[in-house]
Protein backbone atom coordinates (compact mmCIF):
# COMPACT_ATOMS: atom_id res chain seq x y z
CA UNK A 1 3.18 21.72 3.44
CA UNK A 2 -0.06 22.09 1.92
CA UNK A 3 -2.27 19.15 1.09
CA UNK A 4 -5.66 19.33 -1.76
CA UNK A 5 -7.73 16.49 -2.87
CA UNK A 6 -7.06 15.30 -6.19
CA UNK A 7 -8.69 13.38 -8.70
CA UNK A 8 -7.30 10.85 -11.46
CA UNK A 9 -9.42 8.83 -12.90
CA UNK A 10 -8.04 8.21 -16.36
CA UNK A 11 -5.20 7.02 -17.40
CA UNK A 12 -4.48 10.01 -19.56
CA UNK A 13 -5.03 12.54 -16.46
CA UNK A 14 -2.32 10.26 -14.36
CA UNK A 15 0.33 10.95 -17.67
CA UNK A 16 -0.25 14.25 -17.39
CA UNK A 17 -0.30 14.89 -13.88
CA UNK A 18 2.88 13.42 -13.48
CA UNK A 19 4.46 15.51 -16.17
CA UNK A 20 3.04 18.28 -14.75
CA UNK A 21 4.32 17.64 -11.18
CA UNK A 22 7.83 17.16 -12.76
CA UNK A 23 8.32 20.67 -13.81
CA UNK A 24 8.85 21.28 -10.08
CA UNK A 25 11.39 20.54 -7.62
CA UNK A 26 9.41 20.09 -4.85
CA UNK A 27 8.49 16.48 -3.41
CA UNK A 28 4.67 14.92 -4.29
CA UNK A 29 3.25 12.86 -1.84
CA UNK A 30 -0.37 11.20 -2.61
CA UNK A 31 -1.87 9.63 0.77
CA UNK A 32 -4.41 7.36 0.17
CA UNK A 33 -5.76 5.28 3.42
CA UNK A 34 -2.30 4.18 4.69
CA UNK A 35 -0.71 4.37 1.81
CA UNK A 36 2.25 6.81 0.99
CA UNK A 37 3.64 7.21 -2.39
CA UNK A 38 5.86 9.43 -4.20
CA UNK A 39 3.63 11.51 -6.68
CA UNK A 40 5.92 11.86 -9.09
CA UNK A 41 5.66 7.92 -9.73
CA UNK A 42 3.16 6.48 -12.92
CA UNK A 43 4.21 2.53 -11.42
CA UNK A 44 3.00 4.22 -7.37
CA UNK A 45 -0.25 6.11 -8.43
CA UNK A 46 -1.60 2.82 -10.62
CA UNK A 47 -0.98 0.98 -7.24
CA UNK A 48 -3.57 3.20 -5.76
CA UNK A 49 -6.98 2.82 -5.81
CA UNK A 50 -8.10 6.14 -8.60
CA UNK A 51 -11.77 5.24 -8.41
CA UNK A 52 -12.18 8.18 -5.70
CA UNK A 53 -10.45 11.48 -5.08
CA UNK A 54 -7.19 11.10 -2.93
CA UNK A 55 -4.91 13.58 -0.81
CA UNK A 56 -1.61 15.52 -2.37
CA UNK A 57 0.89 16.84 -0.01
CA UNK A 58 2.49 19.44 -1.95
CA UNK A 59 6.18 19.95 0.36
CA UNK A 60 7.05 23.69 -1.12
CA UNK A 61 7.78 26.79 0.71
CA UNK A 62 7.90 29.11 -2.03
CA UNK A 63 5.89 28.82 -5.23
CA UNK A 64 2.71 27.50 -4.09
CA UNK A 65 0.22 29.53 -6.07
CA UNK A 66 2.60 28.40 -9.01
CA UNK A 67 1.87 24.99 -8.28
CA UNK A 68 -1.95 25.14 -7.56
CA UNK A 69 -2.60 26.80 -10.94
CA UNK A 70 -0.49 23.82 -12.48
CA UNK A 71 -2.65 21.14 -10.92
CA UNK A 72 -6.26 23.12 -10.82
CA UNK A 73 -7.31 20.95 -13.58
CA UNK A 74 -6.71 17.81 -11.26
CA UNK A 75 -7.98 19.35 -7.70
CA UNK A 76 -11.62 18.71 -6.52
CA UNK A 77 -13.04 20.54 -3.60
């Protein structure tokens, strides 16, 4: 599991990040305080609170740099 800080403040960037994260089977978690939600979810992220960066578990064991090129537009350091 690897996990990156991601940022989605418009509602645009939450569209595409989910259609994005879609093109792979691999499970999305986004971890914000206590909250766990599935990242693959528009209704779950819009229940978060976007107006800060939160925390993607990415749960792959092959295909990783795949992935991270997908979502660079999204990460923040």
């Amino acid at each position: 599991m690897k996990t990156v800080r991601i940022s989605l403040n418009s509602i645009d960037k939450v569209k595409s990040f989910v259609n994005d994260l879609t093109k792979f089977d691999v499970d999305f978690d986004l971890v914000s305080g206590r909250y766990v939600i599935d990242a693959k979810s528009i209704m779950g992220i819009f229940s978060l609170d976007l107006s800060k960066p939160i925390d993607l578990n990415i749960h792959a064991e092959t295909g990783l740099d795949t992935i991270l090129t997908t979502l660079a537009p999204y990460i923040v350091e």
